[in-house]
Protein backbone atom coordinates (compact mmCIF):
# COMPACT_ATOMS: atom_id res chain seq x y z
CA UNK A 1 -23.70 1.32 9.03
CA UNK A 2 -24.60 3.46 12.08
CA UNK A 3 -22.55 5.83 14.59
CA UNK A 4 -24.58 5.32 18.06
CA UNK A 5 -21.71 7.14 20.49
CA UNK A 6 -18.99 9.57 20.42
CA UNK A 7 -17.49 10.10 23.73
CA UNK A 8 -14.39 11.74 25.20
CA UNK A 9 -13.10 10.51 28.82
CA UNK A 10 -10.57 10.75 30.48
CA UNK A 11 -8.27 7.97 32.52
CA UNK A 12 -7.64 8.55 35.71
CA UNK A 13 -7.26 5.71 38.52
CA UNK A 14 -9.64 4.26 39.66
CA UNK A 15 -12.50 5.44 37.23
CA UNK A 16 -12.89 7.05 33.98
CA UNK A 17 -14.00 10.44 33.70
CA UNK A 18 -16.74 11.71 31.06
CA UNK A 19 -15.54 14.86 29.93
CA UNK A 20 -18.15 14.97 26.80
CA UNK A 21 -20.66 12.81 25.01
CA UNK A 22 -22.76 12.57 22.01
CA UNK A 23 -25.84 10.21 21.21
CA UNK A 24 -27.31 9.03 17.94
CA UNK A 25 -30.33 7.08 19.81
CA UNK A 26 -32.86 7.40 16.89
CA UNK A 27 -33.03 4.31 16.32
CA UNK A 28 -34.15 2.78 19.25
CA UNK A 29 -37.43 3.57 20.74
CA UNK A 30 -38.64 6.73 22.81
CA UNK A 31 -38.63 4.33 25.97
CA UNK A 32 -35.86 2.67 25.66
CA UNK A 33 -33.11 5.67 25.18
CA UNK A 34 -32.69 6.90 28.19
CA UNK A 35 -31.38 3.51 29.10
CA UNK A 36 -29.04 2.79 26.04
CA UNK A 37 -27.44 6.29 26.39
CA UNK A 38 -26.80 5.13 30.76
CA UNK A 39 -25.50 1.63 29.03
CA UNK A 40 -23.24 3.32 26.10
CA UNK A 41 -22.16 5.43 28.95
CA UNK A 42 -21.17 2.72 31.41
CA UNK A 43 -19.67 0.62 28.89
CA UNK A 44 -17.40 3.78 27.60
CA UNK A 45 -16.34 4.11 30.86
CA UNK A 46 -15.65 0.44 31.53
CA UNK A 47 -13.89 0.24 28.24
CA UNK A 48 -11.48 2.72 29.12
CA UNK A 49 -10.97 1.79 32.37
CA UNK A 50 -9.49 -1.50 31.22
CA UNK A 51 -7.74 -0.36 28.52
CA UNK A 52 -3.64 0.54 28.31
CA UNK A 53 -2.93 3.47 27.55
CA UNK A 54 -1.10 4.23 24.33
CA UNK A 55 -3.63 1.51 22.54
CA UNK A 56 -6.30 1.12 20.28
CA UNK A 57 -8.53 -1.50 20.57
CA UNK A 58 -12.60 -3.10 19.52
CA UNK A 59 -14.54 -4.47 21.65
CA UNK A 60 -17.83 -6.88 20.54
CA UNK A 61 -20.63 -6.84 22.33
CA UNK A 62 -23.42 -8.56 20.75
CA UNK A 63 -24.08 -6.83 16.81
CA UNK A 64 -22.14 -3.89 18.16
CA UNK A 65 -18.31 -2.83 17.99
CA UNK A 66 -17.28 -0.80 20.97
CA UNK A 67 -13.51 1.04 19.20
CA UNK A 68 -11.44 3.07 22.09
CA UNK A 69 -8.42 4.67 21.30
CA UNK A 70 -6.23 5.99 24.84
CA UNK A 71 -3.66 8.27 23.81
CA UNK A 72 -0.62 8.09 26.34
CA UNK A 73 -1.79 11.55 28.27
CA UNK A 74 -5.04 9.89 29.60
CA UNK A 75 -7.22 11.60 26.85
CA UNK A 76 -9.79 8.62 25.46
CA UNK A 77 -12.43 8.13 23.37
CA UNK A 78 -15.06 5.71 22.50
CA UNK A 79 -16.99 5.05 19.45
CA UNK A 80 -19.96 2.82 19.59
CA UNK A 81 -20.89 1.55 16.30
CA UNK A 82 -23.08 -1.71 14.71
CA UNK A 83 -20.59 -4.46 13.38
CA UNK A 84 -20.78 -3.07 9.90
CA UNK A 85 -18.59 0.26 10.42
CA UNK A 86 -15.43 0.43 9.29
CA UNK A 87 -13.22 0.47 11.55
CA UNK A 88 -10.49 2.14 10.44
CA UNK A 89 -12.55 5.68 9.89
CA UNK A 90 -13.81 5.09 13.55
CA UNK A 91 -10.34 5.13 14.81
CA UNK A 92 -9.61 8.07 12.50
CA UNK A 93 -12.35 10.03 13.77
CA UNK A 94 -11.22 9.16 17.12
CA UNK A 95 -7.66 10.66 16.58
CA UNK A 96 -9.27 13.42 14.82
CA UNK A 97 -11.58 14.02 17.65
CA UNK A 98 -9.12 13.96 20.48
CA UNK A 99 -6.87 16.03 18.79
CA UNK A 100 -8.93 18.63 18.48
CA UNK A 101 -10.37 18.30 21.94
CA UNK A 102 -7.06 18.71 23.87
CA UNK A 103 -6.69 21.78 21.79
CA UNK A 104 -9.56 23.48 22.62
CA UNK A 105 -9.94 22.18 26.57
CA UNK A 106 -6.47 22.51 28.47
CA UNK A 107 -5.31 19.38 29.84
CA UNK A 108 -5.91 20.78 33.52
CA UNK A 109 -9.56 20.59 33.30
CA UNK A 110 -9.43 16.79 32.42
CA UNK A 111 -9.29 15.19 35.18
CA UNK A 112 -11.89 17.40 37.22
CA UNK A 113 -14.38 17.60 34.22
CA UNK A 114 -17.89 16.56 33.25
CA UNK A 115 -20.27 17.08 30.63
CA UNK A 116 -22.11 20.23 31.87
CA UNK A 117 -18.40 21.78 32.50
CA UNK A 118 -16.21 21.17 29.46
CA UNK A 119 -16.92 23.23 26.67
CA UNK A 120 -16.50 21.40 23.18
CA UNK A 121 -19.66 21.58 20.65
CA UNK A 122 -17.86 19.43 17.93
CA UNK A 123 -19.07 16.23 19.26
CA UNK A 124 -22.72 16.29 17.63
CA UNK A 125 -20.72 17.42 14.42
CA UNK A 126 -18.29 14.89 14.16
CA UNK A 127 -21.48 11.64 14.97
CA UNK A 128 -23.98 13.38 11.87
CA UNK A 129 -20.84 13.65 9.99
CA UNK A 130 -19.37 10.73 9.98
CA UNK A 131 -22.71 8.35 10.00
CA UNK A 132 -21.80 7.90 6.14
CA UNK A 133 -18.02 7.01 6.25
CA UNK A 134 -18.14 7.04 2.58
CA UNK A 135 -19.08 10.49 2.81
CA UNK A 136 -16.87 11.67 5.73
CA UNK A 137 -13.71 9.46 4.94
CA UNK A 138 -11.55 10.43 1.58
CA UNK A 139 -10.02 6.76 1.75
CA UNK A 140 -13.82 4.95 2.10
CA UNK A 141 -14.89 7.52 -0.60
CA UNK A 142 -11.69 6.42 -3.34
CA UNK A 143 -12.67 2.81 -1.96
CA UNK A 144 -16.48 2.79 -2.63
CA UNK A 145 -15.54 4.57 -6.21
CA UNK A 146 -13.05 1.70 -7.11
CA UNK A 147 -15.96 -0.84 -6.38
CA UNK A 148 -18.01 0.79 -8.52
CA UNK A 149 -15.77 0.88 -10.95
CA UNK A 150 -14.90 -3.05 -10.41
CA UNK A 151 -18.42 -4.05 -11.06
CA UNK A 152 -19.08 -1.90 -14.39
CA UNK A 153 -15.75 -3.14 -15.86
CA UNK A 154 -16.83 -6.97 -14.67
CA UNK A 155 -20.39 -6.39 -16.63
CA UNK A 156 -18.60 -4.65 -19.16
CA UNK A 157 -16.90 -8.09 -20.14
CA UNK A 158 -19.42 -10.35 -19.01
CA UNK A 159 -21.76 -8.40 -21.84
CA UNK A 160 -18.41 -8.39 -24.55
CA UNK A 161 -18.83 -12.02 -23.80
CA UNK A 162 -22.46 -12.99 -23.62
CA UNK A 163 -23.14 -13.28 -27.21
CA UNK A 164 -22.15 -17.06 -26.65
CA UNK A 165 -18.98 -16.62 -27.94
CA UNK A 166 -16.17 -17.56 -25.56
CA UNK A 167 -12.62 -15.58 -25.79
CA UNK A 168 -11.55 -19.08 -26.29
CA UNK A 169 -13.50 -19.76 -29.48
CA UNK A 170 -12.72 -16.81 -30.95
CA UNK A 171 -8.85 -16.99 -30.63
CA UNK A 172 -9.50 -20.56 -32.00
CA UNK A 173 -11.33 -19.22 -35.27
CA UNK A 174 -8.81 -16.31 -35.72
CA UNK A 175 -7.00 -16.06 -38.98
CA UNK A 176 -5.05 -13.11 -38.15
CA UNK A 177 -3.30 -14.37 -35.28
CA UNK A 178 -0.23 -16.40 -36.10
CA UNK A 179 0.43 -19.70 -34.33
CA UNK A 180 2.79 -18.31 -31.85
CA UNK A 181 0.08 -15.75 -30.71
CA UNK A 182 -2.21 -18.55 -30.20
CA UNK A 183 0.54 -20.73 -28.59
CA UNK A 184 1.02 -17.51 -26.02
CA UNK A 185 -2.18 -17.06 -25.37
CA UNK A 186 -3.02 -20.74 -24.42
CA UNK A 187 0.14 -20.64 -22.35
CA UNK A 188 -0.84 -17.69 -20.83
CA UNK A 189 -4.64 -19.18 -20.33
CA UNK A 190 -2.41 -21.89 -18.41
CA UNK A 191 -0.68 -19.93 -16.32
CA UNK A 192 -3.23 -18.16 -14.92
CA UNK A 193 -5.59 -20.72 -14.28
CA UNK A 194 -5.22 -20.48 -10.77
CA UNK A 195 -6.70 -17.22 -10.23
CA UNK A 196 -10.06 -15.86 -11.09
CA UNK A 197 -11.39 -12.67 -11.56
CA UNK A 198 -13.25 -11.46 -8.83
C-alpha cells in the first residue's frame, strides 16, 4: 500500500487550479520522476476538472486509484494511490486535509493561487503519515487488530481439534451429555450447515 500524491486544487471554470502539492516519487527511478510528478499533476487537474462538485469519487488508471473529493466551495483534492489503499482512509484524509487547508488559507486566495504562493506545510505531513493507514487510521488500526485476532482464535481451534479427534466424535463418545444435549447439538450441527467459519 503506497500514498504517491496529495494535492489541493481548486475548481474554477475552465481549469483547475494547483494551490499545493506533495510527492512520494521514491519509488520510481531518478529519471523518471520528474515526469510522474508532471503526469500526477495533469491527471489531478483533469480529475477535478471533470468532477461535480459536492462528490467523491475513484478513478482507475492502470494499478493505480486516482480518489478526489470536491467539496461544494470549489476546494478539491486528489489522492493518488496503488489499487491496494483503502479507500475509505484516502477519502478521510482528504476531508481532513481540506478542512484544515481552508482554515489556514482564506478562501480569497484560491482561485488566484499556486504552489510557490499558498502557504500550507501540512501536505508532506499528512503523505509520510498516512503511507501506513493502519498506522494513521484508528478504524484500519481496530480492523487490522480484529484480523489478528480472527486468525489466532481460528488456529486456536484448528490445534483444540488436530489431535484427530473431531467435535463430532467426541459428543458421540460422551457419557455426560444426556440424549437431548446430543439431540441439540446435532440439530444445531444441522442448522448451521450452511455457513462456514471463515
Amino acid at each position: 500500500m503506497k500514498l504517491y500524491s496529495l494535492s489541493v486544487l481548486y475548481k474554477s471554470e475552465p481549469k483547475a487550479v494547483l494551490l499545493k502539492v506533495a510527492y512520494d516519487v521514491s519509488s520510481f527511478s531518478f529519471f523518471q520522476r520528474s515526469s510522474v510528478q508532471e503526469f500526477m499533476t495533469f491527471t489531478s487537474q483533469l480529475i477535478v476538472e471533470r468532477s461535480a462538485k459536492g462528490s467523491r469519487a475513484s478513478v482507475k488508471e492502470q494499478e493505480y486509484l486516482c480518489h478526489v473529493y470536491v467539496r461544494n466551495d470549489s476546494l478539491a483534492g486528489v489522492v493518488i494511490a496503488d489499487s491496494e489503499y483503502p479507500s475509505r482512509v484516502a477519502f478521510t484524509l482528504l476531508e481532513k486535509v481540506l478542512d484544515e487547508f481552508s482554515k489556514q488559507v482564506e478562501s480569497i486566495n484560491w482561485p488566484v493561487g499556486s504552489p510557490a504562493t499558498i502557504n500550507y506545510t501540512a501536505l508532506d505531513g499528512h503523505l509520510s503519515r498516512y503511507q501506513n493507514p493502519r498506522e494513521a487510521d484508528p478504524m484500519s488500526k481496530v480492523q487490522a487488530e480484529l484480523d489478528e485476532t480472527k486468525i489466532i482464535l481460528h488456529n486456536t481451534m484448528e490445534s483444540l481439534l488436530e489431535r484427530g479427534e473431531k467435535l463430532d466424535d467426541l459428543v458421540s463418545k460422551s457419557e455426560v451429555l444426556g440424549t437431548q444435549s446430543k439431540a441439540f447439538y446435532k440439530t444445531a450441527r444441522k442448522q448451521n450447515s450452511c455457513c462456514a467459519i471463515m
